[in-house]
Protein backbone atom coordinates (compact mmCIF):
# COMPACT_ATOMS: atom_id res chain seq x y z
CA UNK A 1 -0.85 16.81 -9.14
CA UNK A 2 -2.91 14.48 -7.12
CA UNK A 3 -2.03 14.93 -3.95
CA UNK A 4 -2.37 18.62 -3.59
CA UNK A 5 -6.01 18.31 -4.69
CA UNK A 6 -6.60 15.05 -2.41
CA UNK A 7 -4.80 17.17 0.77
CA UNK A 8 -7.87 18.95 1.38
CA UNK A 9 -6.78 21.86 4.03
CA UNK A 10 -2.98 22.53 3.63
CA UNK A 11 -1.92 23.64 6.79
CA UNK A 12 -4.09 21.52 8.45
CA UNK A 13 -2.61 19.93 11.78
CA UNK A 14 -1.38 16.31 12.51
CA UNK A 15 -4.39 15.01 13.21
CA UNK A 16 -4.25 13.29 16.90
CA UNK A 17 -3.92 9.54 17.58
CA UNK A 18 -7.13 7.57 16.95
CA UNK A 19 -8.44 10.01 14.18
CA UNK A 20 -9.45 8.23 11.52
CA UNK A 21 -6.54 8.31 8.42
CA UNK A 22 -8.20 9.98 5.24
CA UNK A 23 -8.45 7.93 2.08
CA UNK A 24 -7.70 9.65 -1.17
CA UNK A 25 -8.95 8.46 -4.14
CA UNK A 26 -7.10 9.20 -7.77
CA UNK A 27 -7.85 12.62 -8.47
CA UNK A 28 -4.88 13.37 -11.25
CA UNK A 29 -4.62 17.05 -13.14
CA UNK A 30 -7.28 17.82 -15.50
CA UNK A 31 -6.48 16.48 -19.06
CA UNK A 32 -4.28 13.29 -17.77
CA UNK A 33 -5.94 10.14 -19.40
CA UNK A 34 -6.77 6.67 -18.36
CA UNK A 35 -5.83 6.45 -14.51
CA UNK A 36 -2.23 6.78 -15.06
CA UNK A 37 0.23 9.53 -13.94
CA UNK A 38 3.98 10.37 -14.31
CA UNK A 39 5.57 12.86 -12.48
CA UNK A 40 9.40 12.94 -10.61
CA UNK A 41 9.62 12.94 -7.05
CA UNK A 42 11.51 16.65 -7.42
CA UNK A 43 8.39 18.17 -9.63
CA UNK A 44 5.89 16.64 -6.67
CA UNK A 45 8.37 18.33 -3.99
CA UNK A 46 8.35 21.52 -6.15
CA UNK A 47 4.35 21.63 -6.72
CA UNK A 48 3.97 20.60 -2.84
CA UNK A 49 5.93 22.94 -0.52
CA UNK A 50 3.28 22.97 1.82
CA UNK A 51 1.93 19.77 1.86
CA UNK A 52 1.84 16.69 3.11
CA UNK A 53 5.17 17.12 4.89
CA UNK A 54 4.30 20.41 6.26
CA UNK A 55 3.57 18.85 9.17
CA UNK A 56 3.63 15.32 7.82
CA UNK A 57 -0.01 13.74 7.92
CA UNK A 58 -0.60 9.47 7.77
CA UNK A 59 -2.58 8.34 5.00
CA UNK A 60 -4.33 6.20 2.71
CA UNK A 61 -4.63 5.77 -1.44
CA UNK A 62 -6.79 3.55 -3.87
CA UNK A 63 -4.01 3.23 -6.18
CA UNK A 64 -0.41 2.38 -6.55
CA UNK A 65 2.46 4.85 -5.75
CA UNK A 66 5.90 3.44 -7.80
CA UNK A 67 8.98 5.60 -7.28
CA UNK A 68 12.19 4.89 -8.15
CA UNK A 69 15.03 6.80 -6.42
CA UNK A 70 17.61 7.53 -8.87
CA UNK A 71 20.20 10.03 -6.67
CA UNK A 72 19.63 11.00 -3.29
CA UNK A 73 17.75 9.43 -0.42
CA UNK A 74 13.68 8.78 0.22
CA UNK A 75 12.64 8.19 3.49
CA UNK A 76 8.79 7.46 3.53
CA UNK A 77 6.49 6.14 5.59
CA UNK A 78 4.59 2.63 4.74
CA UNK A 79 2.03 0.68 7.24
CA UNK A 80 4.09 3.30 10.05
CA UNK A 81 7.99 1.50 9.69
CA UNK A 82 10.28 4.00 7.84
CA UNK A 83 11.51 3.06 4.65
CA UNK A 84 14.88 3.93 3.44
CA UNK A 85 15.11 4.30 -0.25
CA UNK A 86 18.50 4.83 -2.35
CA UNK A 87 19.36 4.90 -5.54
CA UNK A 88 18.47 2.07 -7.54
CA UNK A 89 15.98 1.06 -5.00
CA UNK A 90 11.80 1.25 -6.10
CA UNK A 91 9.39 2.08 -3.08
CA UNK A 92 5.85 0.33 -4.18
CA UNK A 93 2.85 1.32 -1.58
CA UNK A 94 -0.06 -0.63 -2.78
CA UNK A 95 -3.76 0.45 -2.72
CA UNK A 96 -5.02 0.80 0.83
CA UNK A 97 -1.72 1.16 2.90
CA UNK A 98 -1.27 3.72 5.72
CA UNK A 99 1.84 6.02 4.30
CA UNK A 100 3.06 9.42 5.45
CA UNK A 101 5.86 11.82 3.43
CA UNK A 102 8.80 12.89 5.14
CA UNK A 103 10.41 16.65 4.56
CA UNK A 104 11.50 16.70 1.15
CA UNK A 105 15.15 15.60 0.55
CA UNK A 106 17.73 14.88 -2.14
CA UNK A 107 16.10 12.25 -3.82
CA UNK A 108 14.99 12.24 -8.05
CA UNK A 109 13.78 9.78 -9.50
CA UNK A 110 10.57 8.93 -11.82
CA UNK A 111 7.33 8.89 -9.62
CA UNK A 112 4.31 6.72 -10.86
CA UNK A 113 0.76 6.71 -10.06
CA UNK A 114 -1.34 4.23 -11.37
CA UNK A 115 -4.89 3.00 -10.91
CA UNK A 116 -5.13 -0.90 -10.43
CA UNK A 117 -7.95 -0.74 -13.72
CA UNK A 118 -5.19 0.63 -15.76
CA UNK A 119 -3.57 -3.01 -16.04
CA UNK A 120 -5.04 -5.60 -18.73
CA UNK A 121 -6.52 -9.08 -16.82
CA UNK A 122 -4.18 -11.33 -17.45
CA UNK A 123 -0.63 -8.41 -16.81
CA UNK A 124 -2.70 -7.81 -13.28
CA UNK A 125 -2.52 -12.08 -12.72
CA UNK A 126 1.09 -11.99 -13.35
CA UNK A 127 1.74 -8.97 -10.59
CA UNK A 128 0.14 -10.72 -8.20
CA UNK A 129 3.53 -10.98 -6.43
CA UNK A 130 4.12 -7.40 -6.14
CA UNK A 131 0.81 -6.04 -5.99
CA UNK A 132 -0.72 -8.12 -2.61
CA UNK A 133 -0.83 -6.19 0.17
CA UNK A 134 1.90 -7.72 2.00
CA UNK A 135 4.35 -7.34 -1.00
CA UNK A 136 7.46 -5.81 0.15
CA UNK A 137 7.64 -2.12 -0.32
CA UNK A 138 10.84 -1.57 -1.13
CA UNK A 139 12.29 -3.64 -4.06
CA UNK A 140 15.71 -3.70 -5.45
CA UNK A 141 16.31 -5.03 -9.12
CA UNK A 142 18.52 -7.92 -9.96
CA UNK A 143 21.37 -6.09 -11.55
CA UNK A 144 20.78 -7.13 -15.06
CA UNK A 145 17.64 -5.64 -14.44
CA UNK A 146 18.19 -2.57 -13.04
CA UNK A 147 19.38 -0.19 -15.97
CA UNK A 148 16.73 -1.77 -18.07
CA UNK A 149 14.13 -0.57 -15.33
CA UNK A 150 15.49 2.81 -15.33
CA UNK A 151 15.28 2.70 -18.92
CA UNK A 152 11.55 2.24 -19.61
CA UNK A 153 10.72 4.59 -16.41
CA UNK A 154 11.97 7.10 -18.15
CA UNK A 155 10.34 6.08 -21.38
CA UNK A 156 7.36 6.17 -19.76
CA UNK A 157 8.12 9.42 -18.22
CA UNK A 158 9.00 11.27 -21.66
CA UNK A 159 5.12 9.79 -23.49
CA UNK A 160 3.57 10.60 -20.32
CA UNK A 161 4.99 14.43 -21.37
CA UNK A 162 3.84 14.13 -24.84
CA UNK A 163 -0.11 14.27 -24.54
CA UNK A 164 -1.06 15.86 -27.88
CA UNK A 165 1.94 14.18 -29.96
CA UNK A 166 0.12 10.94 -31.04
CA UNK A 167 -3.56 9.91 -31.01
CA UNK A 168 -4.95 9.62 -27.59
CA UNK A 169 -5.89 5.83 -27.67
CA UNK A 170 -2.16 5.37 -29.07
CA UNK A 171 -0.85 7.25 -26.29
CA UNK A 172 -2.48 5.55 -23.48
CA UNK A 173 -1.81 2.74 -25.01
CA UNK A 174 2.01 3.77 -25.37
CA UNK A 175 1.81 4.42 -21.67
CA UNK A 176 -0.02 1.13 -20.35
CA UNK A 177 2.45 -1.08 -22.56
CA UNK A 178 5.44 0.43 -20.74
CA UNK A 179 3.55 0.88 -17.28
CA UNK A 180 2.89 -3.47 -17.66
CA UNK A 181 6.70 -4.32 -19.20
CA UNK A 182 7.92 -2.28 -16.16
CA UNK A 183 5.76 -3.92 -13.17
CA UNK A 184 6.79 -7.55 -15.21
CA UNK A 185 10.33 -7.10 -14.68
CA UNK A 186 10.15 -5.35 -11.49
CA UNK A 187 7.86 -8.61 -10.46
CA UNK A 188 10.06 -11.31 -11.89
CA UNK A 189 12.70 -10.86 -10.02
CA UNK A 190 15.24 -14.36 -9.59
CA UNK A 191 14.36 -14.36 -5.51
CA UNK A 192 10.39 -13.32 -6.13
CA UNK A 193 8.18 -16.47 -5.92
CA UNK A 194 6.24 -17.20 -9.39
CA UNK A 195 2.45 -17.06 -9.58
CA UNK A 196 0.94 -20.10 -9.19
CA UNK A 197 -0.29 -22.19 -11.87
CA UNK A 198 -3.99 -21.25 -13.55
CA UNK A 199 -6.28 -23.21 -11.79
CA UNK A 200 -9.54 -24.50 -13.18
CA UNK A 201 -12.77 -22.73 -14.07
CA UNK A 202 -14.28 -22.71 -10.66
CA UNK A 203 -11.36 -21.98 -8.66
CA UNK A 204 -10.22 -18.87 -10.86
CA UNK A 205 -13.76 -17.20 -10.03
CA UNK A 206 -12.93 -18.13 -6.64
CA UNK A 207 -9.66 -16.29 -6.72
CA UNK A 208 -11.32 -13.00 -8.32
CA UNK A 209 -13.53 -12.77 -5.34
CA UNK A 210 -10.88 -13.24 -2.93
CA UNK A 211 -8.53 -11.13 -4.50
CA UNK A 212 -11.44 -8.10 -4.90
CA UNK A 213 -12.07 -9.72 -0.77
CA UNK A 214 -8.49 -8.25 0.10
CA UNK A 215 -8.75 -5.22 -1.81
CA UNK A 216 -12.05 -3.89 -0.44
CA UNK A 217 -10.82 -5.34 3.26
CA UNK A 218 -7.74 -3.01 3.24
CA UNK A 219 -9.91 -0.23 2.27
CA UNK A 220 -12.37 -0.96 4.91
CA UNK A 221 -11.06 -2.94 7.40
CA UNK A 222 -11.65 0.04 10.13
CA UNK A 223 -15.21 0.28 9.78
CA UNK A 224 -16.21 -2.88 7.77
CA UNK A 225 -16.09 -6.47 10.12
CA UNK A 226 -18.84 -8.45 9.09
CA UNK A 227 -18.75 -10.80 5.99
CA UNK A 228 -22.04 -10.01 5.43
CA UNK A 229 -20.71 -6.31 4.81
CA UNK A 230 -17.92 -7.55 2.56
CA UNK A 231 -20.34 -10.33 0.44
CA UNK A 232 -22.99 -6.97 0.09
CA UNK A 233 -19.87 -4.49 -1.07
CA UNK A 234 -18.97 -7.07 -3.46
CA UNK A 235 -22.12 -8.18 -4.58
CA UNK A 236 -22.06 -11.68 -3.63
CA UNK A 237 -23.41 -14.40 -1.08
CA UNK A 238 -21.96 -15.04 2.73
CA UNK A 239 -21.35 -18.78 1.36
CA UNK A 240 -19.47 -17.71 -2.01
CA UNK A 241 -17.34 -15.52 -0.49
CA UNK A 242 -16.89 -18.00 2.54
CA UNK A 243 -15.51 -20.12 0.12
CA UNK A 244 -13.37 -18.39 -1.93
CA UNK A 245 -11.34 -17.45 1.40
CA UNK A 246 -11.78 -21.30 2.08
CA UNK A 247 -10.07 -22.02 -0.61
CA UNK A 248 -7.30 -19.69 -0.81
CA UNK A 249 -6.25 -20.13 2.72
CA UNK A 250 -7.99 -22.75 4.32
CA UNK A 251 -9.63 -20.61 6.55
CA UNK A 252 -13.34 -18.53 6.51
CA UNK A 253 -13.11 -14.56 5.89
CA UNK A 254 -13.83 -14.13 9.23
CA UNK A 255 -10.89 -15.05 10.33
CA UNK A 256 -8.96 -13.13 7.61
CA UNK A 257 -11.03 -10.55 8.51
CA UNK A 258 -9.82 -10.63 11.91
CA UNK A 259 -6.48 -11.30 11.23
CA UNK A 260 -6.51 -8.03 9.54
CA UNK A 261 -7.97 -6.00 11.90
CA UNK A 262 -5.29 -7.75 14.50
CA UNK A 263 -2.42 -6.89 12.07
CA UNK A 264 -3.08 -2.99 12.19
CA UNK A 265 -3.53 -3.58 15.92
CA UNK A 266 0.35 -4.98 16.27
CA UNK A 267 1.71 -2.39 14.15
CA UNK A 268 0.08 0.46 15.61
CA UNK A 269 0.55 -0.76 19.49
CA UNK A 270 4.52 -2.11 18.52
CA UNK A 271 5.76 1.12 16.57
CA UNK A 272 3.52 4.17 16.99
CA UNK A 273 3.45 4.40 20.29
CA UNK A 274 -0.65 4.55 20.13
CA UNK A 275 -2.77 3.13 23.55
CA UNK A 276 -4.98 0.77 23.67
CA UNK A 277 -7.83 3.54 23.46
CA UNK A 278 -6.75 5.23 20.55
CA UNK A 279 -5.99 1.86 18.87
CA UNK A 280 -9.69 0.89 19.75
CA UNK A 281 -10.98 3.68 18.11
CA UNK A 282 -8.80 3.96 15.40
CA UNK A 283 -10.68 0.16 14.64
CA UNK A 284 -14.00 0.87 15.31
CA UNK A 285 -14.25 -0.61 18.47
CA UNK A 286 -16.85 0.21 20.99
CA UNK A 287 -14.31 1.12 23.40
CA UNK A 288 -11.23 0.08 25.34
CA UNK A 289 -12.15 -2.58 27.00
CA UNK A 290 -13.99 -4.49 24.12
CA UNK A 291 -10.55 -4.08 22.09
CA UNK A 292 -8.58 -5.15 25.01
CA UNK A 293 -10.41 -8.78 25.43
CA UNK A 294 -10.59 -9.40 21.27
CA UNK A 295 -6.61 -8.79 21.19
CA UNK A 296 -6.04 -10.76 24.18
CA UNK A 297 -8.64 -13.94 23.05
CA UNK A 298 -6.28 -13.39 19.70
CA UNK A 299 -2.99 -13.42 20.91
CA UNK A 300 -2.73 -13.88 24.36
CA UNK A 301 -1.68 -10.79 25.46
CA UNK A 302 -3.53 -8.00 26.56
CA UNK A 303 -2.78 -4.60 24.52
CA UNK A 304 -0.12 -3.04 27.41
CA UNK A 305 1.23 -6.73 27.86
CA UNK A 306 2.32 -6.39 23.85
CA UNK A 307 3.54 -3.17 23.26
CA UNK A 308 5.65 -3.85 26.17
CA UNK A 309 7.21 -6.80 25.30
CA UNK A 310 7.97 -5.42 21.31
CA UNK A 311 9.65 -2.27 23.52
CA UNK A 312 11.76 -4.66 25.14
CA UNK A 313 12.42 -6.58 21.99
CA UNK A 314 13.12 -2.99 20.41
CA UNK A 315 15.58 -2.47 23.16
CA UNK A 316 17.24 -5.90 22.95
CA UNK A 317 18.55 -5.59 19.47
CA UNK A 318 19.48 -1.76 20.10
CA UNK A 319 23.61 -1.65 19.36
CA UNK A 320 23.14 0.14 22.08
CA UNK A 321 21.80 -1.83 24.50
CA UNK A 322 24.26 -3.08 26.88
CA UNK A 323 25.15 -6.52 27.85
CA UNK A 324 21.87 -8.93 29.27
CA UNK A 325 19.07 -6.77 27.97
């Protein structure tokens, strides 16, 4: 399975705040074909007593975990907020999101691990609803939809189990025909907003480089901040890519860049309970004080003046909290 051999030490310790989150890259059993795996959450519990919930340990794919939850309850990590998962329910963490197991539970379910090269051109232009970063990560089926969803998980579950049965370009194929009908539905949904229409020539080699942009920026958003970095990883000019964020936001990759880099800051200072320091670090910051004026000439707020004022939010909307906080 992938994770065991991605885990590295298994008894390592929870590494402490400000250490750097591993990245694991797609590492599947020996013999699995074409970037695409199929397990169930109980076989991954079963082949993973000791790890990554032993103690639980934050980190970070380059491909797509799908799970659906079809008895029991998940409760799993994703950009550090808890996610509740029940039955019927799919958790999606995308490529490049910070994720942590819980203890194993009582959920089953079909478990799906897929490359994003797996998916034809056009199928991966249709999922651009579900597979952008800031999809939601937990997605519940219209009801007509559901048992259908189920369904083909399943399906693809059972070829997944038959290696050797059929050819092996007819069983990948097999496989990447259900994998695609699945992520359609599941992307479809009646409240999810359609794709936008195909734009022209120019503009659609605009929109690769911005959408390869986000995918290499929430890889390497810690240690990468320069366009020039991003235009060299992606083999490109400052002024092409400069455009192609231009275009899709009205704004230069600098600034998505920073916005980023600002947007791991909030989640880390608002829910983790992380300082400023560790926070600095954890974003490649010289030091402290260097991340403390960059958040403040962002936002307004100095690092201590935030986390305070989410804590008192936090507190505000407690059931608990009594009357006039």
């Amino acid at each position: 399975m992938v994770s065991r051999r991605q885990s590295g030490r298994a008894k390592a310790s929870t590494p402490p705040a400000g250490a750097p989150t591993p990245l694991y890259g797609f590492q599947p059993p020996v013999g699995t074909p074409y970037s695409l795996e199929i397990t169930t959450i109980e076989d991954f519990h079963t082949h993973h007593d000791d790890w990554p919930w032993n103690p639980p340990r934050p980190g970070r794919a380059t491909f797509h975990y799908l799970i659906l939850v079809t008895s029991g309850v998940l409760e799993h990590d994703v950009d550090h907020i808890t996610r509740t998962v029940t039955p019927g329910q799919w958790l999606w963490v995308r490529p490049g999101h910070t994720q942590c197991w819980h203890p194993p539970g009582s959920a089953k379910g079909p478990f799906i691990l897929f490359e994003p090269a797996v998916l034809q051109a056009e199928t991966a232009r249709l999922l651009t609803p579900v597979t952008a970063h800031d999809a939601p990560a937990v997605l519940t089926p219209h009801p007509d939809d559901a048992p259908w969803a189920e369904r083909t998980a399943l399906q693809l579950l059972d070829e997944h189990r038959a290696l050797g049965r059929r050819p092996l370009d007819l069983h990948h194929a097999l496989r990447r025909s259900l994998l695609e009908a699945l992520l359609l539905r599941l992307a479809h949904r009646p409240d999810t907003t359609p794709p936008p229409p195909p734009a022209a020539a120019g503009d659609g080699r605009r929109a690769t480089v911005y959408r390869r942009f986000l995918d290499a920026l929430e890889l390497h958003f810690r240690e990468l901040h320069r366009v020039e970095d991003y235009a060299c990883l992606l083999g490109c000019s400052v002024r092409t890519l400069t455009r192609a964020a231009r275009v899709a936001t009205g704004t230069g990759a600098r600034q998505v860049i920073d916005e980023r880099r600002l947007l791991e800051a909030r989640r880390l200072l608002g829910h983790s309970g992380w300082t400023a320091s560790s926070v600095a670090t954890h974003l490649g910051f010289p030091d402290a004080a260097n991340f403390g004026r960059y958040f403040r000439n962002h936002t307004g707020l100095t690092p201590a003046a935030y986390a305070a004022r989410e804590v008192r939010q936090e507190n505000s909307s407690s059931p608990d909290a009594g009357p006039g906080l």
